[in-house]
PDB file of N, CA and C in Angstrom:
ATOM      1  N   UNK A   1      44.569  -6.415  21.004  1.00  0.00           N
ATOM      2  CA  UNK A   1      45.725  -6.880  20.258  1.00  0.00           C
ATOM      3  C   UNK A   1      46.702  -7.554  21.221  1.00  0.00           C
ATOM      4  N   UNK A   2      47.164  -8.912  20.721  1.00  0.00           N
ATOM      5  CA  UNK A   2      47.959  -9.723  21.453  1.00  0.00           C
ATOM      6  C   UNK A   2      49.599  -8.950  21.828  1.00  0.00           C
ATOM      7  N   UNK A   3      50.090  -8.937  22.468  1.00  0.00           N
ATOM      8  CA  UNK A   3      51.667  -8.080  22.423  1.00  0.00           C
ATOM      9  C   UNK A   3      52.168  -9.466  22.613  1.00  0.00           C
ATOM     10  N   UNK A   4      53.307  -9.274  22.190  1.00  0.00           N
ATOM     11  CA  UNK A   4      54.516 -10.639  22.403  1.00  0.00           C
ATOM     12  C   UNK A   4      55.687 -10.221  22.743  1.00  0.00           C
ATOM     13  N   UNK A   5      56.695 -10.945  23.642  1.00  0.00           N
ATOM     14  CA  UNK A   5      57.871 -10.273  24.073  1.00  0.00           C
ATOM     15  C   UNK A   5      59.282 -10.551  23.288  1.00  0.00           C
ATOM     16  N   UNK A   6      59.666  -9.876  23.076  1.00  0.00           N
ATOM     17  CA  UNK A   6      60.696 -10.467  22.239  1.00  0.00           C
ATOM     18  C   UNK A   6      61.853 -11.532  22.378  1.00  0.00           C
ATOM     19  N   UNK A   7      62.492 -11.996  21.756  1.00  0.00           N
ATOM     20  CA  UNK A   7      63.361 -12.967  21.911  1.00  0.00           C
ATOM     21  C   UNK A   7      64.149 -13.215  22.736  1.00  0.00           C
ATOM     22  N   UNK A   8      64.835 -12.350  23.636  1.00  0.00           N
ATOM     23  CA  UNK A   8      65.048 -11.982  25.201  1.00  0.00           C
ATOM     24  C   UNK A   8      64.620 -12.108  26.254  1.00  0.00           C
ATOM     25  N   UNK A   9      63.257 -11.825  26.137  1.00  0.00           N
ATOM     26  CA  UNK A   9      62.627 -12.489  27.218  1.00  0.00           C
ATOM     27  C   UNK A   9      62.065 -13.840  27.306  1.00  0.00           C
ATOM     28  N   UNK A  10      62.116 -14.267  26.055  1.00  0.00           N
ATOM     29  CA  UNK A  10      61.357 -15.758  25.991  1.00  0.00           C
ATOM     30  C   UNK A  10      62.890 -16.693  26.573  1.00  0.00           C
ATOM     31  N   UNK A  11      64.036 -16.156  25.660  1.00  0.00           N
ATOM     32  CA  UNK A  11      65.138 -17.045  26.276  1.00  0.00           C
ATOM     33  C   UNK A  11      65.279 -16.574  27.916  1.00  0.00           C
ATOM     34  N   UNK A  12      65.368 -15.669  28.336  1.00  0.00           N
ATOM     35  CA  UNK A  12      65.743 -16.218  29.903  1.00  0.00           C
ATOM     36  C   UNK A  12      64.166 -16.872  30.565  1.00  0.00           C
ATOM     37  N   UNK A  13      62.909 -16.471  30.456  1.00  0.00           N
ATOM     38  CA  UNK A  13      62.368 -17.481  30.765  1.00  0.00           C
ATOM     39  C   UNK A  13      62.352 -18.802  30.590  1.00  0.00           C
ATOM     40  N   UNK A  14      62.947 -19.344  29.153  1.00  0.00           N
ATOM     41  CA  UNK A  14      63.140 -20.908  29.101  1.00  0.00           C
ATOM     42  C   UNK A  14      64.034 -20.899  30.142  1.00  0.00           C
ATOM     43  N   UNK A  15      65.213 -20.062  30.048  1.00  0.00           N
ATOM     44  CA  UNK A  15      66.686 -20.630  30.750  1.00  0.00           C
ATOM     45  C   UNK A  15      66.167 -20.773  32.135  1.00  0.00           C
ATOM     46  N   UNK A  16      65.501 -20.023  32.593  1.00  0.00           N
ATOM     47  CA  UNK A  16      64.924 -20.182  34.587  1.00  0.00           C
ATOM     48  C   UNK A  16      64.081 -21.574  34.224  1.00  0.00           C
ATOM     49  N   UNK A  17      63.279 -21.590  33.468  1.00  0.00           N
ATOM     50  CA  UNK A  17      62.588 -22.776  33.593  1.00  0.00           C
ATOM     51  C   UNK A  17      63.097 -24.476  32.838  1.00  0.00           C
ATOM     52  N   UNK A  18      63.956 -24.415  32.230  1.00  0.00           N
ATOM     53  CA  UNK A  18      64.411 -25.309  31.506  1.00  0.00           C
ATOM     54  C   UNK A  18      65.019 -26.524  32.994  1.00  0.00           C
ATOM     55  N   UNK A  19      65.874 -25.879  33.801  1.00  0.00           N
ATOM     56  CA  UNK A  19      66.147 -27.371  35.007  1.00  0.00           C
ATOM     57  C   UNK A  19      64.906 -27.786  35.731  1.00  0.00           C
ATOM     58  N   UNK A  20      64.018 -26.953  35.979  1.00  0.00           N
ATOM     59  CA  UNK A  20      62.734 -26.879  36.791  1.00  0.00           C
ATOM     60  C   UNK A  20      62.281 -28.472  35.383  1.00  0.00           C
ATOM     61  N   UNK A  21      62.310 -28.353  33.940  1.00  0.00           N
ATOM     62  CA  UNK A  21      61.356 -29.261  33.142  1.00  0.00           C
ATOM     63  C   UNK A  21      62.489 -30.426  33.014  1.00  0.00           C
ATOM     64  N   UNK A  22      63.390 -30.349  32.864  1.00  0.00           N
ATOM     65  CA  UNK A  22      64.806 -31.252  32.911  1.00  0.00           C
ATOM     66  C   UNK A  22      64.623 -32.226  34.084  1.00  0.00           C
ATOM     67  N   UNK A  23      64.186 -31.830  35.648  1.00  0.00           N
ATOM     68  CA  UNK A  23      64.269 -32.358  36.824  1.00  0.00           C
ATOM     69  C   UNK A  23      62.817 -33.353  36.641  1.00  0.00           C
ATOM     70  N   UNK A  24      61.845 -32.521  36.398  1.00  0.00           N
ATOM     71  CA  UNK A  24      60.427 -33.188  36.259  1.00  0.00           C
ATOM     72  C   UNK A  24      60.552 -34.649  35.347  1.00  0.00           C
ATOM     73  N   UNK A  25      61.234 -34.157  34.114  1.00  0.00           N
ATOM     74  CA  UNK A  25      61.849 -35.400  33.168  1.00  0.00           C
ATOM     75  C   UNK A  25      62.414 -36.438  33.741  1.00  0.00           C
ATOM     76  N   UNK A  26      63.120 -36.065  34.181  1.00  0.00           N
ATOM     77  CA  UNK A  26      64.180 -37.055  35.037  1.00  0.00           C
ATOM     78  C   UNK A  26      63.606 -38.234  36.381  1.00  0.00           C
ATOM     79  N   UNK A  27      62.568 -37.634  36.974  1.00  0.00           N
ATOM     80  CA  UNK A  27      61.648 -38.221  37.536  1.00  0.00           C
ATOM     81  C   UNK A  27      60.794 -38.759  36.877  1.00  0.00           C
ATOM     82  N   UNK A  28      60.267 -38.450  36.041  1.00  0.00           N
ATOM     83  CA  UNK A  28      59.398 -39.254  35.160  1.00  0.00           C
ATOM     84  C   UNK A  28      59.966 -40.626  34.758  1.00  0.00           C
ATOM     85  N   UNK A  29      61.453 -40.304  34.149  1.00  0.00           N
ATOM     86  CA  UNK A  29      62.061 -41.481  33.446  1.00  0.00           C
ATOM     87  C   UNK A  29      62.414 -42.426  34.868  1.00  0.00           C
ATOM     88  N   UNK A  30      62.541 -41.980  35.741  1.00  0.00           N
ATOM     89  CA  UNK A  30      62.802 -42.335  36.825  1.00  0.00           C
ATOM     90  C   UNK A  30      61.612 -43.728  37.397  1.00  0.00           C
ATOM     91  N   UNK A  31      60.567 -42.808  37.730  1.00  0.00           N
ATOM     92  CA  UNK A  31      59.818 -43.957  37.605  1.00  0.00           C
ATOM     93  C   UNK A  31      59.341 -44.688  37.169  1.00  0.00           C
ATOM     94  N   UNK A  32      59.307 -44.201  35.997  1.00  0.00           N
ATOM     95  CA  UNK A  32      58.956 -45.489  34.635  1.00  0.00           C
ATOM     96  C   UNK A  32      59.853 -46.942  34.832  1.00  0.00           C
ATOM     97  N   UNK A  33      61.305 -46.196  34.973  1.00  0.00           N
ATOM     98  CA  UNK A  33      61.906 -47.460  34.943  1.00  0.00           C
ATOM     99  C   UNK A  33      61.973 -47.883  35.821  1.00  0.00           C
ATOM    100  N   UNK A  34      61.737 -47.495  36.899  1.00  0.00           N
ATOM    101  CA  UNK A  34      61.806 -48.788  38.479  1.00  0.00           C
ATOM    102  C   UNK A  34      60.265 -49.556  38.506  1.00  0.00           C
ATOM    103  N   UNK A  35      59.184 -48.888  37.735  1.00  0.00           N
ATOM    104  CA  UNK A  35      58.150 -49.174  37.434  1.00  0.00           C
ATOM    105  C   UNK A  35      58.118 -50.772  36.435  1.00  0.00           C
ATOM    106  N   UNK A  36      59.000 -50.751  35.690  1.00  0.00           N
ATOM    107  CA  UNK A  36      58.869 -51.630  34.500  1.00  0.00           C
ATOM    108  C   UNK A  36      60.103 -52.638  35.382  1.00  0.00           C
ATOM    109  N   UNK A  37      60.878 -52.126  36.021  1.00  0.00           N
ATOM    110  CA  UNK A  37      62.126 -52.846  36.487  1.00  0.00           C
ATOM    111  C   UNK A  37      60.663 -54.000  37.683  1.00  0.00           C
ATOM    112  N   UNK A  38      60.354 -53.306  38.242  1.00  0.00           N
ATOM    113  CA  UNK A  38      58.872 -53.845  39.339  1.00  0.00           C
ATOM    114  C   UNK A  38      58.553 -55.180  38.558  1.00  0.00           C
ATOM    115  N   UNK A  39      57.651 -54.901  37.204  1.00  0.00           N
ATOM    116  CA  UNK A  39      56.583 -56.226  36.711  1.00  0.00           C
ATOM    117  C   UNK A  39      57.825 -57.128  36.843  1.00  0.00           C
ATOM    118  N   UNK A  40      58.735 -56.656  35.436  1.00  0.00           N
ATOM    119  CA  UNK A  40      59.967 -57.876  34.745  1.00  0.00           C
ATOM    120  C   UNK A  40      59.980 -58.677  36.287  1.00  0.00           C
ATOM    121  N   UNK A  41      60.400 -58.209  37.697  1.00  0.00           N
ATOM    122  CA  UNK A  41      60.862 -58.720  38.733  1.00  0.00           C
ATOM    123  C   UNK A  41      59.718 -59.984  39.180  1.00  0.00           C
ATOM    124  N   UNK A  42      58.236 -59.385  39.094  1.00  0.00           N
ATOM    125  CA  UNK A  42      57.399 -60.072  39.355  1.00  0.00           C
ATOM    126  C   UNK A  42      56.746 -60.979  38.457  1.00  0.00           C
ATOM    127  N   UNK A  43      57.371 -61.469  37.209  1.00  0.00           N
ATOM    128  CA  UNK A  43      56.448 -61.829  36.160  1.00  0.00           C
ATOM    129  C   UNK A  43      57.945 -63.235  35.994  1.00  0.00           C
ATOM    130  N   UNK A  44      59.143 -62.596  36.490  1.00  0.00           N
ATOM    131  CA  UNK A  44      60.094 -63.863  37.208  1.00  0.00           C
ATOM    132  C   UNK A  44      59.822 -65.050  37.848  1.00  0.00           C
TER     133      UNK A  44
END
């Protein structure tokens, strides 16, 4: 039988992990756009 933790523990695990997925995001968008900023520059 599966156990599940209750609503307490799921929120402070998001809360520890939520800047850790926020930062990853942020890099992502990050390079996308210097990525796309790249072609537009070369297609000039």
């Amino acid at each position: 039988m599966i156990l599940l933790a209750h609503a307490g523990h799921w929120l402070v695990s998001i809360a520890e992990f939520l800047p850790v997925l926020l930062f990853v995001a942020w890099l992502g968008w990050i390079t996308l756009r210097e990525k796309r900023r790249g072609r537009e520059a070369a297609e000039e």
